[in-house]
PDB file of N, CA and C in Angstrom:
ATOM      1  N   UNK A   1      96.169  70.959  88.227  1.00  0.00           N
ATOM      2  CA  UNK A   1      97.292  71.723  88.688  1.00  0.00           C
ATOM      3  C   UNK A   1      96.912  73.190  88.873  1.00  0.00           C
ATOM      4  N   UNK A   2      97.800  73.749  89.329  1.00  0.00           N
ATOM      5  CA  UNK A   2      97.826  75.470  89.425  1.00  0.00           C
ATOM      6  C   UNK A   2      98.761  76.219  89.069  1.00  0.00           C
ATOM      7  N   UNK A   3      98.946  76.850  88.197  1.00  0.00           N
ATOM      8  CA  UNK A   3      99.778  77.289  87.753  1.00  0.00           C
ATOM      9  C   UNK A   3     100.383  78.589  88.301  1.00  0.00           C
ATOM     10  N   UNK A   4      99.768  79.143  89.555  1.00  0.00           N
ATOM     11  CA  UNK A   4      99.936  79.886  90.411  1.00  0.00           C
ATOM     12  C   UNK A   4     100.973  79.573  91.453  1.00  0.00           C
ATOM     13  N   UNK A   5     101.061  78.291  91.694  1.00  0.00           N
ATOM     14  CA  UNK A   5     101.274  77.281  92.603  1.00  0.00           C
ATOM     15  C   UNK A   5     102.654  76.663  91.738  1.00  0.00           C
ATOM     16  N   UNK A   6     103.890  77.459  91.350  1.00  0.00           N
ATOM     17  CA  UNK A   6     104.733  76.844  90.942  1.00  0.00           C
ATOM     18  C   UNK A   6     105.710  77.605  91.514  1.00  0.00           C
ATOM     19  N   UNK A   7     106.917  76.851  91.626  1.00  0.00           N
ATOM     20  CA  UNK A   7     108.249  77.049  92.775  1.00  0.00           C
ATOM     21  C   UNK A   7     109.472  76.962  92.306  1.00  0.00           C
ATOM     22  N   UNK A   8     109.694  76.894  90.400  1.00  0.00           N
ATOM     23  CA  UNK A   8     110.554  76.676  90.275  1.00  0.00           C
ATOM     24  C   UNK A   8     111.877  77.593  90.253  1.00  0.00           C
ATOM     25  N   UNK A   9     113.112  77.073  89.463  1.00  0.00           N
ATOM     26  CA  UNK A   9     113.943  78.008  89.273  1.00  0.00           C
ATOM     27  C   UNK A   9     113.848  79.009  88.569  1.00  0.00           C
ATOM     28  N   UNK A  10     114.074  80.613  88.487  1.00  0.00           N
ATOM     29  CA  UNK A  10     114.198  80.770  87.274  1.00  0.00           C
ATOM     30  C   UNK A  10     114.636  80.467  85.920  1.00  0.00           C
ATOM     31  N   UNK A  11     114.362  80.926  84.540  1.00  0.00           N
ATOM     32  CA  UNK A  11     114.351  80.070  83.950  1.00  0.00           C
ATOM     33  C   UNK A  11     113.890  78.324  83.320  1.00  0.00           C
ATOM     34  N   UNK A  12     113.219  77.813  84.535  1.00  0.00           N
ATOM     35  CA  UNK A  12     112.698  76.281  84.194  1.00  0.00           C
ATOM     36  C   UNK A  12     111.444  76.427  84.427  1.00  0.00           C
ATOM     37  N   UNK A  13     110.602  75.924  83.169  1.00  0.00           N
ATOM     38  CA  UNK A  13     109.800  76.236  82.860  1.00  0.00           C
ATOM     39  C   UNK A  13     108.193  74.482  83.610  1.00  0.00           C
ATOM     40  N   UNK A  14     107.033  75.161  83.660  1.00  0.00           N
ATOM     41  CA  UNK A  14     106.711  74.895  84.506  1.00  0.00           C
ATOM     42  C   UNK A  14     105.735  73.513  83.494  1.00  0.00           C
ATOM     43  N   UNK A  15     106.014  72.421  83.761  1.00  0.00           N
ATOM     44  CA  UNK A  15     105.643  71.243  83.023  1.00  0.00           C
ATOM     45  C   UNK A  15     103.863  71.303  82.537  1.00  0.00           C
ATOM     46  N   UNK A  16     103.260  72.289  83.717  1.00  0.00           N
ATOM     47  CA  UNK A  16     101.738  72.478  83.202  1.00  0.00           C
ATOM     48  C   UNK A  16     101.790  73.228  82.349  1.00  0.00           C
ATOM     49  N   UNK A  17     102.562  74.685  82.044  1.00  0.00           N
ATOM     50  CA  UNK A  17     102.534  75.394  81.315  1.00  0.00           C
ATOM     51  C   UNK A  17     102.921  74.496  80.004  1.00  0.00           C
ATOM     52  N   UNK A  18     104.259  73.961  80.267  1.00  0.00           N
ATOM     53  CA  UNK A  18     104.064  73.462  79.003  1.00  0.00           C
ATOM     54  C   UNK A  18     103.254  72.612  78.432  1.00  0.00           C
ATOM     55  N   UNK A  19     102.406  71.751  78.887  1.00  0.00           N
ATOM     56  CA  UNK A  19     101.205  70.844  78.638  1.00  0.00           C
ATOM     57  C   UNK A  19     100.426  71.597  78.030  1.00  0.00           C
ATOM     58  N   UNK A  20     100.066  72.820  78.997  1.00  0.00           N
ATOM     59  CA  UNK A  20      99.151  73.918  78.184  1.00  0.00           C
ATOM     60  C   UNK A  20      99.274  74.271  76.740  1.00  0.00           C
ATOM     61  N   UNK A  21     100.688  74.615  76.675  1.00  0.00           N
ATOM     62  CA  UNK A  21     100.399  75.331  75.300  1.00  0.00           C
ATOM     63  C   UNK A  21     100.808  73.970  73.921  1.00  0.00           C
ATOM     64  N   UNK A  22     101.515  72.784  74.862  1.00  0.00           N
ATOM     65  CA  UNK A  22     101.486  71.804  73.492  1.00  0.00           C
ATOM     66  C   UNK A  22      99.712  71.225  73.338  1.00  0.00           C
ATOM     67  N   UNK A  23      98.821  71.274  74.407  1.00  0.00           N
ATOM     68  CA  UNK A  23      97.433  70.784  73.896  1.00  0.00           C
ATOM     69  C   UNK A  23      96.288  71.753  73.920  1.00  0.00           C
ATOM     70  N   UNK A  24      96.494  72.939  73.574  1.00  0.00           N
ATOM     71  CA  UNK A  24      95.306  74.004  74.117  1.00  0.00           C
ATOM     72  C   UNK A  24      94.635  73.887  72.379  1.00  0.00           C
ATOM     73  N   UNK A  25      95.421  73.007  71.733  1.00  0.00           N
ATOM     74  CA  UNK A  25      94.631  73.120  70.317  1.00  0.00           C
ATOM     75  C   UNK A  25      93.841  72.129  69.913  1.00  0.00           C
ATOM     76  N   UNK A  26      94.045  71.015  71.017  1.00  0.00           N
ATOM     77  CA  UNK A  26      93.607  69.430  70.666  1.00  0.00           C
ATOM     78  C   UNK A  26      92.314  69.871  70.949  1.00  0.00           C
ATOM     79  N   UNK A  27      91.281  69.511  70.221  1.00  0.00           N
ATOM     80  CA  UNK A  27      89.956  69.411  70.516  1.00  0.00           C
ATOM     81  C   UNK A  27      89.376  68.092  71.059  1.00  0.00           C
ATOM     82  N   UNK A  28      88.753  68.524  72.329  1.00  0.00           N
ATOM     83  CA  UNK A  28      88.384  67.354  72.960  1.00  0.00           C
ATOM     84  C   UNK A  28      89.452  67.832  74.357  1.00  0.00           C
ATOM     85  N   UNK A  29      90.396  68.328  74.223  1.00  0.00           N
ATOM     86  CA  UNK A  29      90.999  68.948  75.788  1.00  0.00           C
ATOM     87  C   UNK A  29      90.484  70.340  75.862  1.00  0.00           C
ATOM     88  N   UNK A  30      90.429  71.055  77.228  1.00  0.00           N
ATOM     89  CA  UNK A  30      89.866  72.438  77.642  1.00  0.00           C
ATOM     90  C   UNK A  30      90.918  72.730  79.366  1.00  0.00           C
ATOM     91  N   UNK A  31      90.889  73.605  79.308  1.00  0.00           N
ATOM     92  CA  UNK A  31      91.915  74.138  80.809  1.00  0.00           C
ATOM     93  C   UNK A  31      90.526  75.000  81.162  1.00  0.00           C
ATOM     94  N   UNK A  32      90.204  74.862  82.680  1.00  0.00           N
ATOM     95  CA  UNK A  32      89.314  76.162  83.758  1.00  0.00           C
ATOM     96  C   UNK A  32      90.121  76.931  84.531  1.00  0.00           C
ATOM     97  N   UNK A  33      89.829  77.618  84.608  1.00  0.00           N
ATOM     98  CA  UNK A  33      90.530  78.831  85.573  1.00  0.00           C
ATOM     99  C   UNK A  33      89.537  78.985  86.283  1.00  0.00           C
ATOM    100  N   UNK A  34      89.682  79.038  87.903  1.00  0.00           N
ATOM    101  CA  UNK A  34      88.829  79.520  88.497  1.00  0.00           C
ATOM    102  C   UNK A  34      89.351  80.753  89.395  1.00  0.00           C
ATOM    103  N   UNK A  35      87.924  80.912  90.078  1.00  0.00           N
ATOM    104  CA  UNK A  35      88.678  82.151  91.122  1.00  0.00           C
ATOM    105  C   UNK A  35      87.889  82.581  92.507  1.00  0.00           C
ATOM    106  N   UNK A  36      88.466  83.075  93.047  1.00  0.00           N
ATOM    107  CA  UNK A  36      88.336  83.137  94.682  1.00  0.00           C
ATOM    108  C   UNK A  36      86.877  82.530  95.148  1.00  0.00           C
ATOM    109  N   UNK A  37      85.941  83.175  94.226  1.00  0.00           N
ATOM    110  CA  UNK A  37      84.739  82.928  94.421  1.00  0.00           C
ATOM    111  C   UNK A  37      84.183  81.122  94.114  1.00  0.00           C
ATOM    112  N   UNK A  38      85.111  80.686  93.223  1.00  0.00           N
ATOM    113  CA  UNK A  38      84.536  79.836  93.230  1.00  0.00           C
ATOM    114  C   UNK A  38      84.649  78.756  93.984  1.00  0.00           C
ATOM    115  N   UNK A  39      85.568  78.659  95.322  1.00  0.00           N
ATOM    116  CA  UNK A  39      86.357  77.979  96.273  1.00  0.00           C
ATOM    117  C   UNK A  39      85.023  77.696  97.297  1.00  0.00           C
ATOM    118  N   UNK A  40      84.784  76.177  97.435  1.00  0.00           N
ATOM    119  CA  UNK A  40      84.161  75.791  97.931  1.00  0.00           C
ATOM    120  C   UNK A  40      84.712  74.620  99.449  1.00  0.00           C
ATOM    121  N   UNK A  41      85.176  75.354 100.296  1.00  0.00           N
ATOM    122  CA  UNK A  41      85.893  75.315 101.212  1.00  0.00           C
ATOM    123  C   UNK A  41      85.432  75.725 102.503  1.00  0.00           C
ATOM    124  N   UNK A  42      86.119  75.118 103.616  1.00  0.00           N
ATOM    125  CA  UNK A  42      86.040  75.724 104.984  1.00  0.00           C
ATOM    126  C   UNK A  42      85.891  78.041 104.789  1.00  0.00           C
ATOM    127  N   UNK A  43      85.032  78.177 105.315  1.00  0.00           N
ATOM    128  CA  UNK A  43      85.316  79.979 105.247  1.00  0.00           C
ATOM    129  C   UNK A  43      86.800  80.152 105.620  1.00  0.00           C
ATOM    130  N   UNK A  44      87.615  79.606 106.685  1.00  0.00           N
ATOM    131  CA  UNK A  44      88.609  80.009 107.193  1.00  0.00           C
ATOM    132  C   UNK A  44      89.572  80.268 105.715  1.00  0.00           C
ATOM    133  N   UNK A  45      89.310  78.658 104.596  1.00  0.00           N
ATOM    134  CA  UNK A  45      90.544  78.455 103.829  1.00  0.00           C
ATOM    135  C   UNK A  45      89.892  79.618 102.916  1.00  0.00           C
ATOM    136  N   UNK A  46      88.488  80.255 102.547  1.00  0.00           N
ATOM    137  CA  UNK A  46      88.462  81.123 101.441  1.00  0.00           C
ATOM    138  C   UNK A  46      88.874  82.279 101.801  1.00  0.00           C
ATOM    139  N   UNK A  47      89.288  82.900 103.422  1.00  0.00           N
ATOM    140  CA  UNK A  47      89.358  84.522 103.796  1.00  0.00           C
ATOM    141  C   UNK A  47      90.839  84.138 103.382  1.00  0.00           C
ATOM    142  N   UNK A  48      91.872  83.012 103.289  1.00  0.00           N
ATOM    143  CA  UNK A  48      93.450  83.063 103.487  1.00  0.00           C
ATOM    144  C   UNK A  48      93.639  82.963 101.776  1.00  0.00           C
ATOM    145  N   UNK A  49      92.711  82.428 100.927  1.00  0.00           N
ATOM    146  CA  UNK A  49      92.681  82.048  99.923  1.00  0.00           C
ATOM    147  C   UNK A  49      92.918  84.095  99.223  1.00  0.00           C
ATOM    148  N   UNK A  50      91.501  84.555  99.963  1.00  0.00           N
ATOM    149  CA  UNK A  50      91.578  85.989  99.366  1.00  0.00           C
ATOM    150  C   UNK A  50      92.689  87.133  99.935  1.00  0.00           C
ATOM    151  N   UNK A  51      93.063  86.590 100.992  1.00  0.00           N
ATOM    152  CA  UNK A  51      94.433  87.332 101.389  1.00  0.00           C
ATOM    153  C   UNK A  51      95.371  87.359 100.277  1.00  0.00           C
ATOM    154  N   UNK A  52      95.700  86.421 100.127  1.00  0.00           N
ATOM    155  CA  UNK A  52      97.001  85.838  99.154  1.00  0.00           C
ATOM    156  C   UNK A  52      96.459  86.564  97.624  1.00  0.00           C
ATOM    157  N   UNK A  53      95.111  86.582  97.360  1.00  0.00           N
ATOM    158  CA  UNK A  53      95.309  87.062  95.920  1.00  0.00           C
ATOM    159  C   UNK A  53      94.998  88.964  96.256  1.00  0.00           C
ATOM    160  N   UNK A  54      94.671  89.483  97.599  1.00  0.00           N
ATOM    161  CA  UNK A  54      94.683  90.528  97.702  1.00  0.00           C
ATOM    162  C   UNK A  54      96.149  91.276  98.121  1.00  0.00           C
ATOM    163  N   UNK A  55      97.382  90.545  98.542  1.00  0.00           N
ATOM    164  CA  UNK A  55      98.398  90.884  98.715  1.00  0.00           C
ATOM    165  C   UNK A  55      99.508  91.568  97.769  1.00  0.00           C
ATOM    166  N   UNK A  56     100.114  92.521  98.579  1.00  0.00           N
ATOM    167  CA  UNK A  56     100.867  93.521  97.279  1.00  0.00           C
ATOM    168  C   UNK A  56     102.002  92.875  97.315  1.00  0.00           C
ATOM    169  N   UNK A  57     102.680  92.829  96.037  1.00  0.00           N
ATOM    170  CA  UNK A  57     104.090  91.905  95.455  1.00  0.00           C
ATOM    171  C   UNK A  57     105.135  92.387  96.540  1.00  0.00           C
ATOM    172  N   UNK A  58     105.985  91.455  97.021  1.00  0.00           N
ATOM    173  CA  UNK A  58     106.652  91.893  98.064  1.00  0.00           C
ATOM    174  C   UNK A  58     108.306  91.994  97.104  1.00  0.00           C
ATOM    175  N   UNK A  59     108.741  93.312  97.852  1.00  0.00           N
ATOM    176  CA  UNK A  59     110.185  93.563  96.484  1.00  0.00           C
ATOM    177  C   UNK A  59     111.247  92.233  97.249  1.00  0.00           C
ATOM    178  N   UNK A  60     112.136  92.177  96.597  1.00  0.00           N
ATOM    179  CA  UNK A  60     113.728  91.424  96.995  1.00  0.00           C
ATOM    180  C   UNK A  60     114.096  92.122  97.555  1.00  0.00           C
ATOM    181  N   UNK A  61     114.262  91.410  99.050  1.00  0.00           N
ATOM    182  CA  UNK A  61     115.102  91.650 100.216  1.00  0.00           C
ATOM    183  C   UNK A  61     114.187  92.286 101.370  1.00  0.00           C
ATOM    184  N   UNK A  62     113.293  92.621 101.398  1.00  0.00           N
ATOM    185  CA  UNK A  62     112.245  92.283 102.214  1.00  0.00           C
ATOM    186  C   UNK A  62     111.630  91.264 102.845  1.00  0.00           C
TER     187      UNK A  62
END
């Protein structure tokens, strides 16, 4: 999953997150984070990939 990549309501909380923090203690489970660089993809999808994490927060109502 991605936890970047969630759409919910406010308030409802995001079922990976919670997975995360009920097993981040079990030994024998591990979570990766990766990042821009490590996207092994068409070039087109890594320049749209780095757009999106180079983009400034857009306010409400804009």
């Amino acid at each position: 999953g991605d936890i970047t990549q969630i759409d919910l309501r406010p308030g409802e909380q995001s079922g990976l997150k919670h997975a995360m923090n009920i097993l981040q203690d079990i030994k024998g489970i591990s979570f990766s984070w990766f990042k821009s660089k490590d996207v092994v993809r068409h070039s087109l999808v890594q320049k749209i990939v780095d757009a999106y994490d180079n983009q400034k927060p857009v306010q409400k109502g804009e």
